[in-house]
PDB file of N, CA and C in Angstrom:
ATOM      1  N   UNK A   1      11.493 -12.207 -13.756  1.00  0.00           N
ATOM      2  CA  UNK A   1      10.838 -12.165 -12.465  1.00  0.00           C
ATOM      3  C   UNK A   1       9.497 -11.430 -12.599  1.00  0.00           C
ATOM      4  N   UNK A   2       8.306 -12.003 -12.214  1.00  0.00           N
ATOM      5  CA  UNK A   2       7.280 -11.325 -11.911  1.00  0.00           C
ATOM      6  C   UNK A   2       7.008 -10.416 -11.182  1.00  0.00           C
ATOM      7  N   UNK A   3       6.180  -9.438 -11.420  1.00  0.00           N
ATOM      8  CA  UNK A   3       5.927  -8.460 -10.041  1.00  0.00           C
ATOM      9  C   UNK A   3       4.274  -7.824 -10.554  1.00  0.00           C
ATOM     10  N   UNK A   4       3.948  -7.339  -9.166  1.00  0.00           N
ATOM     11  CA  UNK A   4       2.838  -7.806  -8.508  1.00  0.00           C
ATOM     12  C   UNK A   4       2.078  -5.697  -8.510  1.00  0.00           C
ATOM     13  N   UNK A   5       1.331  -5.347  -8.986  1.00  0.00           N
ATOM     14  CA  UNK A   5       0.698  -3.557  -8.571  1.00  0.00           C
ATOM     15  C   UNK A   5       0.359  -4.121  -8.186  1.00  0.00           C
ATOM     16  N   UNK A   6      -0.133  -2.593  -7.492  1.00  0.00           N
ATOM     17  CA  UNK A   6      -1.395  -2.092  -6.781  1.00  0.00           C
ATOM     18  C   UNK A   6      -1.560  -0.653  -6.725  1.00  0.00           C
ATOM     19  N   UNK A   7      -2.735   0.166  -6.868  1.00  0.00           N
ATOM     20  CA  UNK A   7      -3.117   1.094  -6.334  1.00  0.00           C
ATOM     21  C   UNK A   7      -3.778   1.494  -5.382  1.00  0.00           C
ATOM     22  N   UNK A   8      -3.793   2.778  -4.536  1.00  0.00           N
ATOM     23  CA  UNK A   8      -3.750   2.504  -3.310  1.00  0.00           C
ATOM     24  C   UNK A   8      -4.384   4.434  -3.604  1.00  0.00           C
ATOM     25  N   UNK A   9      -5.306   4.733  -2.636  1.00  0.00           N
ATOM     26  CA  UNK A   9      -5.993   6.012  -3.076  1.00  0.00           C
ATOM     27  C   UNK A   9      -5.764   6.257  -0.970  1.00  0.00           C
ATOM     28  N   UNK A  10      -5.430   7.061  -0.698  1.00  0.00           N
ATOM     29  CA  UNK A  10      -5.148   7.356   0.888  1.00  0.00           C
ATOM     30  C   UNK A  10      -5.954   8.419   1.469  1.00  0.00           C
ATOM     31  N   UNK A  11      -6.290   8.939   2.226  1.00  0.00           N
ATOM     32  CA  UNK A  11      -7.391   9.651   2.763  1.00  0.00           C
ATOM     33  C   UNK A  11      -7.283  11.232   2.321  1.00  0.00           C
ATOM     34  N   UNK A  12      -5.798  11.585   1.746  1.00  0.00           N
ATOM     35  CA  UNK A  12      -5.799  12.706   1.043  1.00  0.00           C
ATOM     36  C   UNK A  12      -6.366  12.804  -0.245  1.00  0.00           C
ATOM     37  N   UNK A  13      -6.542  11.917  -0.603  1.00  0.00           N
ATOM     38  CA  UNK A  13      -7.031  11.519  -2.240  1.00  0.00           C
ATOM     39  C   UNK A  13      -5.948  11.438  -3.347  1.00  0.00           C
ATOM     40  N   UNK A  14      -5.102  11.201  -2.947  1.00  0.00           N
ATOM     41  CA  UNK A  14      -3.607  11.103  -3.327  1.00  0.00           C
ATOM     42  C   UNK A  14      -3.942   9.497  -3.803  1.00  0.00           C
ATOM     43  N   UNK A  15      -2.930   9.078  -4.910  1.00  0.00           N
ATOM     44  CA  UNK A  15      -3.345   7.807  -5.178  1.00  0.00           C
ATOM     45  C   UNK A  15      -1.657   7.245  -5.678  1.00  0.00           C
ATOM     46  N   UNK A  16      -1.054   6.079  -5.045  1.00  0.00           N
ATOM     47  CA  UNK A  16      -0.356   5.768  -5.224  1.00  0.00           C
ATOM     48  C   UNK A  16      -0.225   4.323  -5.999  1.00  0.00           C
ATOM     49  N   UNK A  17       0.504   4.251  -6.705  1.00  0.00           N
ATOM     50  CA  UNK A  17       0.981   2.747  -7.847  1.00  0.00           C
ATOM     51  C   UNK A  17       1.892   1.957  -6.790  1.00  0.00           C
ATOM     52  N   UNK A  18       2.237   0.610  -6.823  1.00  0.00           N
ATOM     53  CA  UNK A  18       3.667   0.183  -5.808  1.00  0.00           C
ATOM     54  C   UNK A  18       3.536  -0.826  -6.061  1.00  0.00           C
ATOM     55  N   UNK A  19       4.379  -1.613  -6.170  1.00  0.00           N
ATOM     56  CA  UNK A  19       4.666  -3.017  -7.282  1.00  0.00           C
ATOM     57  C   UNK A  19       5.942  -3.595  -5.933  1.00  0.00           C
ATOM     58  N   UNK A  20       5.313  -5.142  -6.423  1.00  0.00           N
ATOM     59  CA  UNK A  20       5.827  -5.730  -5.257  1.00  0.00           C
ATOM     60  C   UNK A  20       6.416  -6.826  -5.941  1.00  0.00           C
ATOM     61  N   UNK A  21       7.800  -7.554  -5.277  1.00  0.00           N
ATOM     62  CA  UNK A  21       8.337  -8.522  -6.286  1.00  0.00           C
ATOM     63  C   UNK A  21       7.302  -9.587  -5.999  1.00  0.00           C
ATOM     64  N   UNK A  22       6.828  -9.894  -4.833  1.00  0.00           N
ATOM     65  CA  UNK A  22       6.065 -11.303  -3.809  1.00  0.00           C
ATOM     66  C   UNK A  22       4.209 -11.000  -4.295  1.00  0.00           C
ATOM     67  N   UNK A  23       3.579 -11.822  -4.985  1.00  0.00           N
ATOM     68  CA  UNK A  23       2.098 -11.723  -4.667  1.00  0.00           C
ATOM     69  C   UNK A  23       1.671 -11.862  -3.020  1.00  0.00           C
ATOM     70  N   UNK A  24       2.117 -12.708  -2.361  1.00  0.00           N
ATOM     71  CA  UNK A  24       1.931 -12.303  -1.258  1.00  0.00           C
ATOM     72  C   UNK A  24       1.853 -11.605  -0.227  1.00  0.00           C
ATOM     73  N   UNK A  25       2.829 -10.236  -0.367  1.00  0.00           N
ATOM     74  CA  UNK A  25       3.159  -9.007  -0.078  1.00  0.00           C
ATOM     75  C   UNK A  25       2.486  -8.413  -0.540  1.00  0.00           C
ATOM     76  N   UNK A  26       2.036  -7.798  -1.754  1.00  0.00           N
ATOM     77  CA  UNK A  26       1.085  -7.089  -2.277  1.00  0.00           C
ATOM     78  C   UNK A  26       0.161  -7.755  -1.780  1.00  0.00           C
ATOM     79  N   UNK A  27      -0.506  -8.376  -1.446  1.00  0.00           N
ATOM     80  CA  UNK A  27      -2.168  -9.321  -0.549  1.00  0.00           C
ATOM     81  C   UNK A  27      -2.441  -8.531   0.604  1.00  0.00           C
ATOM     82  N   UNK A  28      -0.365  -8.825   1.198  1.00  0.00           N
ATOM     83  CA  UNK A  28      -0.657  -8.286   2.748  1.00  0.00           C
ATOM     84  C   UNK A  28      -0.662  -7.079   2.846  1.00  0.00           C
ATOM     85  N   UNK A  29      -0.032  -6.509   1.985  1.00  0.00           N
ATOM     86  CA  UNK A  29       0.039  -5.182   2.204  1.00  0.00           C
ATOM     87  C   UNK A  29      -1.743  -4.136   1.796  1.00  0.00           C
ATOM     88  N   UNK A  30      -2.725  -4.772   1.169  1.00  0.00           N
ATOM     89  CA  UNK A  30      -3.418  -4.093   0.827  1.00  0.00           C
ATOM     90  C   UNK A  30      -4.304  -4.692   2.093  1.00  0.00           C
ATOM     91  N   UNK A  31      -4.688  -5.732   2.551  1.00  0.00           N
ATOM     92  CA  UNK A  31      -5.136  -6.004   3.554  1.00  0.00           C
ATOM     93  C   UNK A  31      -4.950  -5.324   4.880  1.00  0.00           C
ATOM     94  N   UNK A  32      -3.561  -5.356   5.128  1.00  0.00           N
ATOM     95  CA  UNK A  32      -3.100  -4.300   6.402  1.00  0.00           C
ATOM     96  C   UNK A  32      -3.803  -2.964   6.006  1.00  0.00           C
ATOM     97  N   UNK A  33      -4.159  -2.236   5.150  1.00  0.00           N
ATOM     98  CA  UNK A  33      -4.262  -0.924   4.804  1.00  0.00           C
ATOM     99  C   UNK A  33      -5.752  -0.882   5.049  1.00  0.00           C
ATOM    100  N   UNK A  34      -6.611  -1.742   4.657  1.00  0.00           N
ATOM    101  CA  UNK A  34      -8.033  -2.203   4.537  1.00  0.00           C
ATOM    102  C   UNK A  34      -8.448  -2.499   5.882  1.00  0.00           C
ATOM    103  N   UNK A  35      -7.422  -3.198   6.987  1.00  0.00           N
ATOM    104  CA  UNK A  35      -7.865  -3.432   8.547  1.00  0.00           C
ATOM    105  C   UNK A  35      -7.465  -2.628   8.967  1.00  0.00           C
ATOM    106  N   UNK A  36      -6.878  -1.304   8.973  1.00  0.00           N
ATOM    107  CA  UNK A  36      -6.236  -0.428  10.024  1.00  0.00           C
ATOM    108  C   UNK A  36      -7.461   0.703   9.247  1.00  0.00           C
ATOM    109  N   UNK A  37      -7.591   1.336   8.227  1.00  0.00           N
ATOM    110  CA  UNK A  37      -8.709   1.932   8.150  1.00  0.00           C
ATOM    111  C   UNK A  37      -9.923   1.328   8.683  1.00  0.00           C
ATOM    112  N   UNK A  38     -10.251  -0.100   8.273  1.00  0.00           N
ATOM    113  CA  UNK A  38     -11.744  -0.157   9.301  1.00  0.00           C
ATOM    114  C   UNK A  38     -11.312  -0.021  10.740  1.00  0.00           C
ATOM    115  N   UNK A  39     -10.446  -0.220  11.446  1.00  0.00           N
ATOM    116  CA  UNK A  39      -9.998  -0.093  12.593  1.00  0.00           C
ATOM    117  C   UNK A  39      -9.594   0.650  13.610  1.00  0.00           C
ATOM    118  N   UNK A  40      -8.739   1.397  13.163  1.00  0.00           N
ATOM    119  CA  UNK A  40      -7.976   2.415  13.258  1.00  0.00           C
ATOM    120  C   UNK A  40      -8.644   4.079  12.844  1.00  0.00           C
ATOM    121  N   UNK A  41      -8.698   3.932  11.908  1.00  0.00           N
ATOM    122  CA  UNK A  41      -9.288   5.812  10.746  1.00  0.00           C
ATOM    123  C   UNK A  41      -8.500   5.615  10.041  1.00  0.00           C
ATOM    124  N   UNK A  42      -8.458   6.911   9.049  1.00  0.00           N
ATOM    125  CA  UNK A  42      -7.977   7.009   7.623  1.00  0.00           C
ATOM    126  C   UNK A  42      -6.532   6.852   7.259  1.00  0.00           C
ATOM    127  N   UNK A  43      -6.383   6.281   5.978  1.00  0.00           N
ATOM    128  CA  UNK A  43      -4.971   5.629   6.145  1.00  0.00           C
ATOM    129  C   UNK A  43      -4.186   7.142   5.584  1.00  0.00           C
ATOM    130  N   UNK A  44      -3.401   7.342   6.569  1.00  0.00           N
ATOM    131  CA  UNK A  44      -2.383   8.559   6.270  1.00  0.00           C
ATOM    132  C   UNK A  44      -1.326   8.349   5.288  1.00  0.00           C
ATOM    133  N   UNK A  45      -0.909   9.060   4.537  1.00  0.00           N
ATOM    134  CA  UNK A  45       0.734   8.954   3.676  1.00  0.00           C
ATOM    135  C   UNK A  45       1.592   8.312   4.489  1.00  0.00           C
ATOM    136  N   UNK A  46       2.061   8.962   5.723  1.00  0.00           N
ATOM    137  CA  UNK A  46       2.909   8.193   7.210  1.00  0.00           C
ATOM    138  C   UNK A  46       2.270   6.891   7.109  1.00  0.00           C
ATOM    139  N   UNK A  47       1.177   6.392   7.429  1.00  0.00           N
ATOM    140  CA  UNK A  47       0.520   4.880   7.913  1.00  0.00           C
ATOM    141  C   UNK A  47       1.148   4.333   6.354  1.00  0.00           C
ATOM    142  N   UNK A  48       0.386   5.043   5.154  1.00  0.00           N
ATOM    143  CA  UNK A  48       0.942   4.235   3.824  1.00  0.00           C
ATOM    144  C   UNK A  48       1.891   3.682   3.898  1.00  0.00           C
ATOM    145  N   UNK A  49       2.971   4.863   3.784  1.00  0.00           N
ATOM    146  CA  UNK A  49       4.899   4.543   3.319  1.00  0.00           C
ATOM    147  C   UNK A  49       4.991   3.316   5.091  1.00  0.00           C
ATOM    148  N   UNK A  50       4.510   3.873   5.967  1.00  0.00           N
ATOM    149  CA  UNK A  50       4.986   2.923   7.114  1.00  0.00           C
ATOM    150  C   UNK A  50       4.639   0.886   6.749  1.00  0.00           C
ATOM    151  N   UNK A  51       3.646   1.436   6.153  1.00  0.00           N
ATOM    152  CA  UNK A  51       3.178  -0.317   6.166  1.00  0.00           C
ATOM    153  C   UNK A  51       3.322  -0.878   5.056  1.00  0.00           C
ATOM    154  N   UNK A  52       3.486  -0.033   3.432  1.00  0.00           N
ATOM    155  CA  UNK A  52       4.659  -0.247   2.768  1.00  0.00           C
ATOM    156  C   UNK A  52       5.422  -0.890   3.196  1.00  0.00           C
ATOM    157  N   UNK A  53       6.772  -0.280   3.930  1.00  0.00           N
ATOM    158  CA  UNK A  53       7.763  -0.908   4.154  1.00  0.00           C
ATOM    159  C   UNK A  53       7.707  -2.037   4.628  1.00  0.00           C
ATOM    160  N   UNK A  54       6.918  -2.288   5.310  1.00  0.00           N
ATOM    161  CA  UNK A  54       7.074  -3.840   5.928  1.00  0.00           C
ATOM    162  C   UNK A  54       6.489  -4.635   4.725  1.00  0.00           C
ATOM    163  N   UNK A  55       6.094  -4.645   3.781  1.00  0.00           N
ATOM    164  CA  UNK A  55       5.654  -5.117   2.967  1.00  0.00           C
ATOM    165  C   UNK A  55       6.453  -5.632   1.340  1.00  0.00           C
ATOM    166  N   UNK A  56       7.752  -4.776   1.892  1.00  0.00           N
ATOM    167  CA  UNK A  56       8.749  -4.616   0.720  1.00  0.00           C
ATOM    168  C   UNK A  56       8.263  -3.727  -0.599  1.00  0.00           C
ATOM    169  N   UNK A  57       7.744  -2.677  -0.547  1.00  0.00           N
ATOM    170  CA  UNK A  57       7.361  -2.796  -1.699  1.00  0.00           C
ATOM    171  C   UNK A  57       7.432  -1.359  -2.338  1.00  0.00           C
ATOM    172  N   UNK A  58       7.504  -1.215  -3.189  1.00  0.00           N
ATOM    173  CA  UNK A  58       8.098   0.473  -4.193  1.00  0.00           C
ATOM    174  C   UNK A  58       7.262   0.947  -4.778  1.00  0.00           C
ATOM    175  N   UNK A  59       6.992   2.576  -4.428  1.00  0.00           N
ATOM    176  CA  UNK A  59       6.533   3.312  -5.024  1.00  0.00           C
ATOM    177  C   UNK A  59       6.854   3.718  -6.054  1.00  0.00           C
ATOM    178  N   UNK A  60       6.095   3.179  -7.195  1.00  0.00           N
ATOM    179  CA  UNK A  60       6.622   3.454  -8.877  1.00  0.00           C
ATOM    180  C   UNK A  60       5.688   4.758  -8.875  1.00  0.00           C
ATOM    181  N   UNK A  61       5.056   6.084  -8.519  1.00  0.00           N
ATOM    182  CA  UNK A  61       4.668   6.861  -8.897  1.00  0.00           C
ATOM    183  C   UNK A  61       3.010   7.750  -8.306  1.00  0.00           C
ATOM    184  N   UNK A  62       2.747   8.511  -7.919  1.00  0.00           N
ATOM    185  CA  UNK A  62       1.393   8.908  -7.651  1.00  0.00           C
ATOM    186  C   UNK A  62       0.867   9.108  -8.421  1.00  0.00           C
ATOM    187  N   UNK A  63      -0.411   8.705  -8.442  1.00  0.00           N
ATOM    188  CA  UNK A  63      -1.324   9.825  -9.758  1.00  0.00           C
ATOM    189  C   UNK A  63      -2.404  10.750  -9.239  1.00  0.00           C
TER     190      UNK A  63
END
């Protein structure tokens, strides 16, 4: 089975890895993160892990 990173740097400067089984999920999920910061303000750890989840997708690690 394939699977899909991404890194993801959040307004703390915290930077998270998260691997998704779906390329499509990883798309949406970095997109949602990309329209709610231009939209919204800075993407919080809470906003992260929240829109994560709908996204299916696991945190393999911060750096």
């Amino acid at each position: 089975m394939e699977q899909y990173y991404l890194e993801y740097e959040i307004a703390s400067g915290a930077r998270y890895f998260v691997v998704f089984d779906d390329e499509n999920d990883r798309d949406g999920f970095h997109i949602s993160l990309d329209m709610y910061k231009a939209q919204l303000g800075p993407v919080t750890e809470e906003v992260f892990h929240r829109i994560r989840e709908k996204f299916r997708g696991t945190v393999i690690g911060p750096r």
